[in-house]
Each structure stands twice: as C-alpha cells, then as structure tokens.
C-alpha atoms as a PDB file:
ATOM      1  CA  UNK A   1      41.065 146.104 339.476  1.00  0.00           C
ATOM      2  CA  UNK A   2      44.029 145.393 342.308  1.00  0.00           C
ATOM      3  CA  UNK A   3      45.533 148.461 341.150  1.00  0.00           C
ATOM      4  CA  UNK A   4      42.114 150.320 342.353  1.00  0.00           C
ATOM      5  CA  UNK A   5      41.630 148.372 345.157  1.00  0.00           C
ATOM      6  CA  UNK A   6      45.025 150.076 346.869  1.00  0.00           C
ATOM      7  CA  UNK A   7      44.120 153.651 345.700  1.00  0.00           C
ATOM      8  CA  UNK A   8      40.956 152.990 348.546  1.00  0.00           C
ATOM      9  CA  UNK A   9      41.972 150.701 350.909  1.00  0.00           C
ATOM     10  CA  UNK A  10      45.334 150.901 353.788  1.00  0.00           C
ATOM     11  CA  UNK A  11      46.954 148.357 355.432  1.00  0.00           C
ATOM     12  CA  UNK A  12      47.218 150.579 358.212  1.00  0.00           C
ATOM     13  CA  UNK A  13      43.418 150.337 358.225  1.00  0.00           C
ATOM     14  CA  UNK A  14      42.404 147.090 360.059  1.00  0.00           C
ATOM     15  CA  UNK A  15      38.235 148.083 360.625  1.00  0.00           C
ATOM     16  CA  UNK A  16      35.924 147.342 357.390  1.00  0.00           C
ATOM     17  CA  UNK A  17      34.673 150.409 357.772  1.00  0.00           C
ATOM     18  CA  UNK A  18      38.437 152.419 357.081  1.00  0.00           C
ATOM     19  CA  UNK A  19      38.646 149.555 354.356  1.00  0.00           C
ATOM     20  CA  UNK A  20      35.559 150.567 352.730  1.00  0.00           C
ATOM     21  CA  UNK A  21      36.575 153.942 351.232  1.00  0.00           C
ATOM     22  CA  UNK A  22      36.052 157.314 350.256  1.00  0.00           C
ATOM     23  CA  UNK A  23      34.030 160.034 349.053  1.00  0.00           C
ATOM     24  CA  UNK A  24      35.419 161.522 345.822  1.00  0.00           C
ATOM     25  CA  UNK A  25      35.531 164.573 343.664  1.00  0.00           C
ATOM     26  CA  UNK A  26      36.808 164.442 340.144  1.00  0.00           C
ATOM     27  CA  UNK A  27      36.376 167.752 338.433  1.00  0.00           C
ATOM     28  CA  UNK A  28      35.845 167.773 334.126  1.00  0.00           C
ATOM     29  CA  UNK A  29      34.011 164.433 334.656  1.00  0.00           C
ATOM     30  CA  UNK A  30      31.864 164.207 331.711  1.00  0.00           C
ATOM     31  CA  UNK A  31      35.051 163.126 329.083  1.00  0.00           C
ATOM     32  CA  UNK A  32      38.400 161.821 328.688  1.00  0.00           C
ATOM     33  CA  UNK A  33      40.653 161.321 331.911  1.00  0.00           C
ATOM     34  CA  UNK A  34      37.987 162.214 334.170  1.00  0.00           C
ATOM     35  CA  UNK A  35      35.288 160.275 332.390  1.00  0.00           C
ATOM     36  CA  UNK A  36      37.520 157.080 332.835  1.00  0.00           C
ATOM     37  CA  UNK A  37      38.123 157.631 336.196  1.00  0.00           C
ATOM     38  CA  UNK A  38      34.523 157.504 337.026  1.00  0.00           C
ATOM     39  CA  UNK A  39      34.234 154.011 335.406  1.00  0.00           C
ATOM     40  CA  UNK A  40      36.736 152.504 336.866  1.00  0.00           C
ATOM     41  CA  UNK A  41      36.301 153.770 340.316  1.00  0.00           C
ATOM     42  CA  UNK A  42      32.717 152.369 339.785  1.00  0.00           C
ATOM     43  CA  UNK A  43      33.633 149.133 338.455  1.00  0.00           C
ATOM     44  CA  UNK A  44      35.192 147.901 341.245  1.00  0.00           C
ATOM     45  CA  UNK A  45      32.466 147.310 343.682  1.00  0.00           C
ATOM     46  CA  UNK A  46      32.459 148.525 347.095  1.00  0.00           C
ATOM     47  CA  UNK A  47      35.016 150.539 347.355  1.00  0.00           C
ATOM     48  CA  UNK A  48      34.202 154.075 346.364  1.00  0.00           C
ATOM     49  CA  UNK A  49      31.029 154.601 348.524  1.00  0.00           C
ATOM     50  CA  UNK A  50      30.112 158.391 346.948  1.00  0.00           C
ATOM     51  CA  UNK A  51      31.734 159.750 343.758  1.00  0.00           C
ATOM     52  CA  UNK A  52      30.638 163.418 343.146  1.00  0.00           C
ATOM     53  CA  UNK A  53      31.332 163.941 339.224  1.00  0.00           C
ATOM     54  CA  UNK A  54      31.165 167.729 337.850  1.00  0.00           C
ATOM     55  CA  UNK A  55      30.809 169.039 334.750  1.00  0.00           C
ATOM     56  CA  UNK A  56      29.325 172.203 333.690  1.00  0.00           C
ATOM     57  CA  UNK A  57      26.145 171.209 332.035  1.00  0.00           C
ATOM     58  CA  UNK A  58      25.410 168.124 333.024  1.00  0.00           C
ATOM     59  CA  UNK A  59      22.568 167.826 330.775  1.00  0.00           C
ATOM     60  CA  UNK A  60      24.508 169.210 327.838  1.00  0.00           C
ATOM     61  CA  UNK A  61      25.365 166.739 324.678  1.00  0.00           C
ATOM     62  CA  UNK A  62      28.480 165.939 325.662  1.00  0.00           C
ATOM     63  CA  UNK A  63      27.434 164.476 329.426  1.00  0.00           C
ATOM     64  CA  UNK A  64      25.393 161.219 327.770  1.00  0.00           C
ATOM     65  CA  UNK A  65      28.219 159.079 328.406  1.00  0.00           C
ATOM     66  CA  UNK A  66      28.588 159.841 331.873  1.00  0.00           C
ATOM     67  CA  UNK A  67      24.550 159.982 332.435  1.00  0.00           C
ATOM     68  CA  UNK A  68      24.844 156.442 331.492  1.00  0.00           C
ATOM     69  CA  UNK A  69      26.905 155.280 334.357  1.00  0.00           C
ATOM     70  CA  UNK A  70      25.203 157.289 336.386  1.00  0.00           C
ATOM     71  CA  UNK A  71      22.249 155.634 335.781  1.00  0.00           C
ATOM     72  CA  UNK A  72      24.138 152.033 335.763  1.00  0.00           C
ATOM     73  CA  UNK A  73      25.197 153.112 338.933  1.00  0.00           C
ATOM     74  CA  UNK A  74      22.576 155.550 341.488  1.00  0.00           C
ATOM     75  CA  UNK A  75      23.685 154.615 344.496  1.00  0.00           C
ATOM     76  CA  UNK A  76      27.399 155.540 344.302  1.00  0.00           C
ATOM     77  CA  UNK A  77      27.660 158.420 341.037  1.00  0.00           C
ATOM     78  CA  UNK A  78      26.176 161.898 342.309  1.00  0.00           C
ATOM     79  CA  UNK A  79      26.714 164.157 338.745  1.00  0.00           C
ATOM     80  CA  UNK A  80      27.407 167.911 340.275  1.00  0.00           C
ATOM     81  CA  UNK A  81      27.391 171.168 338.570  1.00  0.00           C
ATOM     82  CA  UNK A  82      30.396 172.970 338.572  1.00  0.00           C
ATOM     83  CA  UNK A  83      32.067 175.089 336.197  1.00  0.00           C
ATOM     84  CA  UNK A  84      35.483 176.091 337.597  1.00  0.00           C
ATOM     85  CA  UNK A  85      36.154 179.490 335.955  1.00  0.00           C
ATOM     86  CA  UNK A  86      33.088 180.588 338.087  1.00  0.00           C
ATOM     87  CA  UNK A  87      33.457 180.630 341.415  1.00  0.00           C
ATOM     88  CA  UNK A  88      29.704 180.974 343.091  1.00  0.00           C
ATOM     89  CA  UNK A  89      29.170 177.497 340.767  1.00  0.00           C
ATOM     90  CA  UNK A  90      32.274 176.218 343.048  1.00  0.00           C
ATOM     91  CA  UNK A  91      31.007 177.219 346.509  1.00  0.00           C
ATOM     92  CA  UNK A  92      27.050 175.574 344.938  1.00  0.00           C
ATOM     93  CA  UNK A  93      28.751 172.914 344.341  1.00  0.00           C
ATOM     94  CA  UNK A  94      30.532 172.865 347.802  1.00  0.00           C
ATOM     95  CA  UNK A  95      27.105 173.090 349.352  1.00  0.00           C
ATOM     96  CA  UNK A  96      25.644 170.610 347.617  1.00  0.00           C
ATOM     97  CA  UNK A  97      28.924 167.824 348.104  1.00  0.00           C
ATOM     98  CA  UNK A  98      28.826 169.112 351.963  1.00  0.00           C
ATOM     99  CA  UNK A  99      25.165 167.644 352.659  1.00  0.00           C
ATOM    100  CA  UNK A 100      25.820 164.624 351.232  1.00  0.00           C
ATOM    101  CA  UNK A 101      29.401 163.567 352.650  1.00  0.00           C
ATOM    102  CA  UNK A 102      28.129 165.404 356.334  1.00  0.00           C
ATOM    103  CA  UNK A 103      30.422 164.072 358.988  1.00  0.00           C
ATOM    104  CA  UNK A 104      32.626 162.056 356.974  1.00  0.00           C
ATOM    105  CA  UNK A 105      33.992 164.808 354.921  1.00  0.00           C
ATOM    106  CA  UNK A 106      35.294 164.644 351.536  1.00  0.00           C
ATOM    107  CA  UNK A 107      38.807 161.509 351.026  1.00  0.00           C
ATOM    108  CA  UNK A 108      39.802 162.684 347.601  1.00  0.00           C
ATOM    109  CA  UNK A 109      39.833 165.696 344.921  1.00  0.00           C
ATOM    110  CA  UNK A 110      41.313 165.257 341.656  1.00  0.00           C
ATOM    111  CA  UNK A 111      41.356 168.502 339.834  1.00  0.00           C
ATOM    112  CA  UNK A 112      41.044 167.177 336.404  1.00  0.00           C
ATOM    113  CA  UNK A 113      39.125 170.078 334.064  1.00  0.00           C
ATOM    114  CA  UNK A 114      41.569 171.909 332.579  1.00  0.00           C
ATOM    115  CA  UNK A 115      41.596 173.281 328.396  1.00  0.00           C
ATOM    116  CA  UNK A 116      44.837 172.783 326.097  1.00  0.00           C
ATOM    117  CA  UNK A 117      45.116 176.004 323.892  1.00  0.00           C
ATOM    118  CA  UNK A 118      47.688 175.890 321.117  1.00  0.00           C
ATOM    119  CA  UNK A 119      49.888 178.514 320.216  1.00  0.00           C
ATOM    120  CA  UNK A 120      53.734 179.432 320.176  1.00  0.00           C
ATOM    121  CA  UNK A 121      55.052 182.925 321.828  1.00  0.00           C
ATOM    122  CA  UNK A 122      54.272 184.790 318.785  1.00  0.00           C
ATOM    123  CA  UNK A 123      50.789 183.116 317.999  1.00  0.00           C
ATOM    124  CA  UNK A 124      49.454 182.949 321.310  1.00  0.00           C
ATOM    125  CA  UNK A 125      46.885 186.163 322.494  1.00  0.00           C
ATOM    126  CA  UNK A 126      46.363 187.669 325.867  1.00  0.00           C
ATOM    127  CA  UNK A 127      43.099 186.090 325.904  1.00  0.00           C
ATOM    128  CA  UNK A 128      44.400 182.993 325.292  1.00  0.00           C
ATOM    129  CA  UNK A 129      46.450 183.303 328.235  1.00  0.00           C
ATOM    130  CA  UNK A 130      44.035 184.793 330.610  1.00  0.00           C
ATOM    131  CA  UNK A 131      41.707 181.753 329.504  1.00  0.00           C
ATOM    132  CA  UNK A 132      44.056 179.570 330.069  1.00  0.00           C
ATOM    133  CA  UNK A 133      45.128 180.769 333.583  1.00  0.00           C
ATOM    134  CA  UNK A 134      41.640 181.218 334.645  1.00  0.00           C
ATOM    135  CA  UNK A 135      40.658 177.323 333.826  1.00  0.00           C
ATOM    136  CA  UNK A 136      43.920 175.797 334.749  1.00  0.00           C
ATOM    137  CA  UNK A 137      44.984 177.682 337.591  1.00  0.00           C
ATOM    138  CA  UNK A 138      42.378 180.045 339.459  1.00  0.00           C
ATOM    139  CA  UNK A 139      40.068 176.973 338.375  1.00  0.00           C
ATOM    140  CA  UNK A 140      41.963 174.658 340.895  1.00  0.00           C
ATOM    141  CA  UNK A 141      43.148 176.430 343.212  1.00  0.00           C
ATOM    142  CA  UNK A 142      39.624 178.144 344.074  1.00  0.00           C
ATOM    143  CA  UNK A 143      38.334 174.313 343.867  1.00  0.00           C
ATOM    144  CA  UNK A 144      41.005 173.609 346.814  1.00  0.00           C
ATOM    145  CA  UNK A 145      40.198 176.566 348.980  1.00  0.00           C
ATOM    146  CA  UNK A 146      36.162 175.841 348.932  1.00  0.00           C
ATOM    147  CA  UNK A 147      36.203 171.952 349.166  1.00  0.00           C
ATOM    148  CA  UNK A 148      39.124 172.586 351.862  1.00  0.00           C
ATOM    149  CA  UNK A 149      36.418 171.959 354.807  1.00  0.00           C
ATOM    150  CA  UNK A 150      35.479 168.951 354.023  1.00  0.00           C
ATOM    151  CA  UNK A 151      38.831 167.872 353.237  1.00  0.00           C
ATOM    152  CA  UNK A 152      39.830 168.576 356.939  1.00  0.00           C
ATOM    153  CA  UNK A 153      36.475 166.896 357.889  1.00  0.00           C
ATOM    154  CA  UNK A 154      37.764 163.712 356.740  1.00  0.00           C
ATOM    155  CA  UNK A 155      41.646 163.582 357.704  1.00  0.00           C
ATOM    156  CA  UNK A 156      40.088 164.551 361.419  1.00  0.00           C
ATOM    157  CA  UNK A 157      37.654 161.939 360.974  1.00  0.00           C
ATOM    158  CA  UNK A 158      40.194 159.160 359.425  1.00  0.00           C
ATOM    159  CA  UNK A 159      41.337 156.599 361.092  1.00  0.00           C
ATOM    160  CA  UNK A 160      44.684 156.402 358.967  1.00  0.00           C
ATOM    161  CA  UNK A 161      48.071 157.332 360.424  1.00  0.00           C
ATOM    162  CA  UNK A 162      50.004 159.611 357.835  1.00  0.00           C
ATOM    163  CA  UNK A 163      48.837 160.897 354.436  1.00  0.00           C
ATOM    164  CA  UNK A 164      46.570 158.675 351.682  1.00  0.00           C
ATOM    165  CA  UNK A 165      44.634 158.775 349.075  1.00  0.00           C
ATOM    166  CA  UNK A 166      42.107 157.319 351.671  1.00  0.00           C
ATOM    167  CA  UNK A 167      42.326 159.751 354.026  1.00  0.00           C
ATOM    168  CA  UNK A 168      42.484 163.072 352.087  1.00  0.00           C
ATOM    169  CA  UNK A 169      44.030 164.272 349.313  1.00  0.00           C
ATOM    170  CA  UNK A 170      43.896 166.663 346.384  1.00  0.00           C
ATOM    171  CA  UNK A 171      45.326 165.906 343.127  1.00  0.00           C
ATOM    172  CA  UNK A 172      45.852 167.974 340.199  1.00  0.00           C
ATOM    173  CA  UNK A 173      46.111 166.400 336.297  1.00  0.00           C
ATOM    174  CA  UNK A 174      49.046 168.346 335.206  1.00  0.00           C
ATOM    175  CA  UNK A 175      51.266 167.471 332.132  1.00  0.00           C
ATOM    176  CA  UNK A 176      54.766 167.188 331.083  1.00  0.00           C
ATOM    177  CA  UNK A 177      54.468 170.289 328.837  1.00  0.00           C
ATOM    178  CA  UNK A 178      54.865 171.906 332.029  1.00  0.00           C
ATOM    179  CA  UNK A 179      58.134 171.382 332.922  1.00  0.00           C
ATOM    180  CA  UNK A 180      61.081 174.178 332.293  1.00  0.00           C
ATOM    181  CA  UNK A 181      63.023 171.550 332.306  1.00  0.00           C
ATOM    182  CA  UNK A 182      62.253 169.667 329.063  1.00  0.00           C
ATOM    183  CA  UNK A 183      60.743 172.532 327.219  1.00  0.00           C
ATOM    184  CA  UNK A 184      63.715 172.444 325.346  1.00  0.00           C
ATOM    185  CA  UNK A 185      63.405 169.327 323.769  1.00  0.00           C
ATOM    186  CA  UNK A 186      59.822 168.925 323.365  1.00  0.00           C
ATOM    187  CA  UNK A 187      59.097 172.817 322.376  1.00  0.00           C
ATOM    188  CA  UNK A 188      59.278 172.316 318.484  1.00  0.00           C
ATOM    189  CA  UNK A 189      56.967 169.600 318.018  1.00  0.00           C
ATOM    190  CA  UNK A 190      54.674 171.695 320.667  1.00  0.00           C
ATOM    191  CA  UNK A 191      54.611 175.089 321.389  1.00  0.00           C
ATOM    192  CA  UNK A 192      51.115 175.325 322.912  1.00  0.00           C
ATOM    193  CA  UNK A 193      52.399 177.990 325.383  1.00  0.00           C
ATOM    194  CA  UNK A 194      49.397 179.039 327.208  1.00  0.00           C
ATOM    195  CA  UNK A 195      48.916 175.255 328.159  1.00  0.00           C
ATOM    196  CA  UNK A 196      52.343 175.377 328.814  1.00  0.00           C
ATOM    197  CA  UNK A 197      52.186 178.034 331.233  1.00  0.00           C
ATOM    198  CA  UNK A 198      49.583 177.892 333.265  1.00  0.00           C
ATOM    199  CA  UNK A 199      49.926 174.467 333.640  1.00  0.00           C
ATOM    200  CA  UNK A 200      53.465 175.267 335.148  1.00  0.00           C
ATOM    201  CA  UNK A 201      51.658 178.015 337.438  1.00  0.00           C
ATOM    202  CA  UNK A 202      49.765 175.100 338.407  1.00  0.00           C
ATOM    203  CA  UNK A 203      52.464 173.125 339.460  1.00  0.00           C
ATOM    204  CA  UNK A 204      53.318 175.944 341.519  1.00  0.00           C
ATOM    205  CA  UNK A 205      49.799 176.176 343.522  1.00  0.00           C
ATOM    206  CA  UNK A 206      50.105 172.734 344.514  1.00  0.00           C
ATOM    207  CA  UNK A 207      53.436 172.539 345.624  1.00  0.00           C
ATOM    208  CA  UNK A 208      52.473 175.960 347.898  1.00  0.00           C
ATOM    209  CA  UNK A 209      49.136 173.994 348.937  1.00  0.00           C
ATOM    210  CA  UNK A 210      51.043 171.085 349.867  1.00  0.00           C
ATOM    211  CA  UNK A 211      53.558 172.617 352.262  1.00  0.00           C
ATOM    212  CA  UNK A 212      50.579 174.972 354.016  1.00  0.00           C
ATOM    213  CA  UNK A 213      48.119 171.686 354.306  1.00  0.00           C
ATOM    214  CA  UNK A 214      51.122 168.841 354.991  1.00  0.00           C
ATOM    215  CA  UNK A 215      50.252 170.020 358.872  1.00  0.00           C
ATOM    216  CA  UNK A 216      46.680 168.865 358.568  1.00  0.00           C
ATOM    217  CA  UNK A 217      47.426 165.759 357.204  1.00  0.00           C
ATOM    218  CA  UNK A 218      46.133 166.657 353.803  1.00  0.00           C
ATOM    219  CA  UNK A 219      48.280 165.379 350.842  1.00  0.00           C
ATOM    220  CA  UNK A 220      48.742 167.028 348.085  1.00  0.00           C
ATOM    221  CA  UNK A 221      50.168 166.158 344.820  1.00  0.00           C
ATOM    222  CA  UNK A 222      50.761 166.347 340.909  1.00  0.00           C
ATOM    223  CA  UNK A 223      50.352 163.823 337.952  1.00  0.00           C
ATOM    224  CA  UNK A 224      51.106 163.765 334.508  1.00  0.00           C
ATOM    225  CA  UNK A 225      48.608 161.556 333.198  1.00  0.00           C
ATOM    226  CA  UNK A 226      51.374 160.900 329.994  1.00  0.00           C
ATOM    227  CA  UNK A 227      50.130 161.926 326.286  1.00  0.00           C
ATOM    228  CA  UNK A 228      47.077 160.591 326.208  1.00  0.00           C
ATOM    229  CA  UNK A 229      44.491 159.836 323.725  1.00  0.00           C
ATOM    230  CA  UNK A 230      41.849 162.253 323.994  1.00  0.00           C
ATOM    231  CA  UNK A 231      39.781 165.568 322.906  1.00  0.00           C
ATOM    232  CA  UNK A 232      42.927 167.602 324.059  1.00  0.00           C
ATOM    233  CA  UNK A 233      45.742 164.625 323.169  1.00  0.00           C
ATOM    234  CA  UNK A 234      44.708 163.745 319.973  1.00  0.00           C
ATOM    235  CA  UNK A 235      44.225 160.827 318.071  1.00  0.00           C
ATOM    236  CA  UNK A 236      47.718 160.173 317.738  1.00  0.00           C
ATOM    237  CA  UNK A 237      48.508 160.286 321.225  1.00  0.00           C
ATOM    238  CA  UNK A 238      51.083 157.761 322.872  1.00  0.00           C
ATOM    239  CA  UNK A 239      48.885 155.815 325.422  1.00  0.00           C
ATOM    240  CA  UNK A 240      44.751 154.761 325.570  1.00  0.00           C
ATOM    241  CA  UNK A 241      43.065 157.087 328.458  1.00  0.00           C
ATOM    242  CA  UNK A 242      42.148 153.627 330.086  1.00  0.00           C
ATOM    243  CA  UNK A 243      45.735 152.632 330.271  1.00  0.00           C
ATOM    244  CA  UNK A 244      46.733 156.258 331.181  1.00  0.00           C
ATOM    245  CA  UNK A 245      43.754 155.875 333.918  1.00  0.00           C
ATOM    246  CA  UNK A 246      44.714 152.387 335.558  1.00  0.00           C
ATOM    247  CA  UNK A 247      48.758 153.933 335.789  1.00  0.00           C
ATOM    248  CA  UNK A 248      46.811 156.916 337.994  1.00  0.00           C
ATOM    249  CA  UNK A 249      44.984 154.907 340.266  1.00  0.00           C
ATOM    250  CA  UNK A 250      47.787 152.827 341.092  1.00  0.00           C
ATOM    251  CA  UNK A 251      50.245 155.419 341.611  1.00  0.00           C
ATOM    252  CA  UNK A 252      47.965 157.100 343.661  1.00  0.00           C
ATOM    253  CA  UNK A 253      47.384 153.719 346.489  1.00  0.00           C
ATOM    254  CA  UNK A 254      51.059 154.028 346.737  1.00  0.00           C
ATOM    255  CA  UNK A 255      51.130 157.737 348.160  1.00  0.00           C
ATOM    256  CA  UNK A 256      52.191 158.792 351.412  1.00  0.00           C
ATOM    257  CA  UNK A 257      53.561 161.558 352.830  1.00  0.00           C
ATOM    258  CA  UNK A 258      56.817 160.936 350.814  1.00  0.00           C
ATOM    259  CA  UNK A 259      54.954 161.502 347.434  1.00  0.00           C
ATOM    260  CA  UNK A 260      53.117 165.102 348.855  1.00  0.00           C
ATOM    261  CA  UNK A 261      54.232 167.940 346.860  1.00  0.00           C
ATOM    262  CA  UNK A 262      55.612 165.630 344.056  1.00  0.00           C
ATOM    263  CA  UNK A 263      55.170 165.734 340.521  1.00  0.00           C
ATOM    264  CA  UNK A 264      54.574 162.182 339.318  1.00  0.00           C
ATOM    265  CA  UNK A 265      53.599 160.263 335.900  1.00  0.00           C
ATOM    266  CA  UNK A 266      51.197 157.988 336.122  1.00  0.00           C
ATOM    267  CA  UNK A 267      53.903 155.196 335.632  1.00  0.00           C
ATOM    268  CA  UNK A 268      55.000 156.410 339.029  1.00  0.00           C
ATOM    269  CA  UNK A 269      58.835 158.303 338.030  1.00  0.00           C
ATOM    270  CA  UNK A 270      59.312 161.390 339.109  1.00  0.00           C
ATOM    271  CA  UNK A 271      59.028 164.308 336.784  1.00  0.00           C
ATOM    272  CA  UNK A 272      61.406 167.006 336.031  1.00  0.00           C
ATOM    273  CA  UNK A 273      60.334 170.402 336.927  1.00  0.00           C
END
C-alpha cells in the first residue's frame, strides 16, 4: 500500500492534517477499474477520509459488491447516485457530495464510467456513436463543469504548493485505442470505432480543461489504465484490474504540474496521441 500512501499524502505537506487526505469521487464505481479503486483506497487506513462512489442504481444487481465494502467500511464509502448521460442526476449528485465535503471541497475526481461499443467504420451505427459520445464525452466533461466548485473549494483551501492529487485534480480513464497515433497498428485486431472515437474526443476535453483550470491550481490529466481484465477488456485481457489499479494510484502520487494535460499509462510512460 506505499504506492497509495503517495497518491494522498505530500512531502510538501508537513501538518497531519494536509497528510491525512482527501475527499474523492470515482465515477462507474460499482465494477471493474472503479470498483478496485474503491478497495484499495479503503484498504489503506487513514488516508482517504470520504470516498463518494457513483453508480447509477446503486441498489441494482450489479452494486452487491460494492454494497459490501460499503458496509465493511461506513465511515469513509458514501455510494452516490449518478448516471452521467443525465445531467440533473449530475448536479443531485453535486448537491448531495457538496454537503458532505462543505468547506473542504472535493481533492480528487476520476472520471471512470465510460461503455466500450464494438464496431469497425462500416459496422458501427449513428446510435452507436451518439451513445458513445454521450457516455464518454458529454458524460465527463458535464461531471467536470458541476463538481468544478468544489474542486476550487479545495485547491483554495489546500495547503499544498503546486498541483497534486492531494490538492485537486480530475482524472479521466481513457485508453490507448484512442490514440491516432497507433491506430494503425492496433486497428485490425480492434476496430471498435465508436470507443475509439469518443474516447479520443475525450482526450481532447481534458487537455482543453487542463489549460483553462492550470490557473486555479487544478490538475488535470489522462490515464490509460492498459488492457485490462474486465466486463469491457475481456477475459483475455493483458493485465489483472488490481495490478492495472495499484500502476494508477502510483502514477497518480507522482503528479505535479509537469504531468497536467498529459496522457499517461498507468506504468507511468507517456502515451502517443
């Protein structure tokens, strides 16, 4: 757990109380990537003082793992509703994360729910790509622009010099499908264009969001949590989503205002665009 220990603490931060850490968001919380990152954030003790996990139906059948921890752990794990193609459940779900962070404002946002349709140019349907754009882009970016008040709550409020993941900081699960540059090589074992796409149109909201909030102090970034075993990787997917989930958390204690706007694996190398 050292590796989760520097995503929430800073050496610039000599008080307990900047050492004790953060309020967090992570979007599509309920499975996979963002199901992990609950339980590891959790497991180390102490340092994530509220973690706000959304899903859409939190009740729903595929929530019980996630109900579990939450129940393991009350005091830290607040499950939110929030379905990000629908943007009054965003502001609700603003609302309700506001009241409960008050003054200190909100550290960290990972935009993690995202869907992976399949198709190649031919295959894939308008409504396939309005789906996708709507979930993997519009979904984020409207996420950003309603949690954005308490984001500046808590770099105001911060102690921290610079940019952290400490401090405040949005980051968005993107992939390496999205890049133009490697499309060539990777495009005939898998078209899946409208994944490909709006993921890429992704890329591009968070680079824009990076350069307009960089002023505030708010970091912004991009990771590519690798080819990962899960609902949308697959079975025969490179990497285990807790190995894919302990890279993350690592790379993200090392970011500073170097890594905002970057596009990083969760290995830490830089990815093509």
């Amino acid at each position: 757990m050292d590796a989760l220990r520097s995503v929430f603490s800073s050496t610039a931060a000599t008080s307990a109380e900047n050492k004790m850490a953060s309020n967090v968001l992570i979007t599509g919380a309920n499975r996979g990537i963002g199901l992990e990152m609950v339980r590891q954030m959790v497991e180390d003790k102490g340092r994530v003082k509220k973690l706000f996990a959304c899903c859409r139906d939190p009740n729903g059948p595929k929530t019980e793992a996630l109900q579990d921890l939450a129940k393991k752990h009350p005091d830290i794990i607040i499950i939110v509703t929030m379905d990000v193609i629908d943007l009054e459940s965003i502001k609700e779900a603003a609302k309700v994360v506001g009241l409960k962070v008050g003054e200190e404002g909100l550290n960290l946002l990972v935009n993690n729910a995202g869907i992976g349709l399949e198709g190649d140019l031919q295959e894939t349907t308008n409504k396939q790509m309005l789906d996708s754009f709507e979930t993997n882009v519009l979904g984020p970016m409207n996420v950003i622009k309603e949690f954005l008040p308490l984001l500046r709550v808590a770099a105001k409020a911060s102690k921290i010099s610079g940019m952290s993941c400490n401090k405040a900081a949005v980051v968005n699960m993107s992939t390496y499908e999205a890049s133009m540059d490697v499309t060539k090589y990777t495009y005939s074992e898998a078209a899946v264009v409208p994944f490909r796409v709006s993921k890429a149109a992704l890329n591009m909201v968070a680079v824009c969001a990076s350069e307009e909030l960089k002023k505030e102090k708010i970091l912004v970034t991009l990771m590519n949590p690798g080819w990962v075993r899960t609902d949308t990787g697959g079975e025969h997917a490179e990497i285990d989503v807790n190995v894919s989930v302990k890279g993350i958390l690592k790379v993200m204690g090392t970011m500073g205002e170097k890594q905002t706007g970057m596009f990083l694996d969760y290995q830490g190398k830089t990815q093509p665009w």
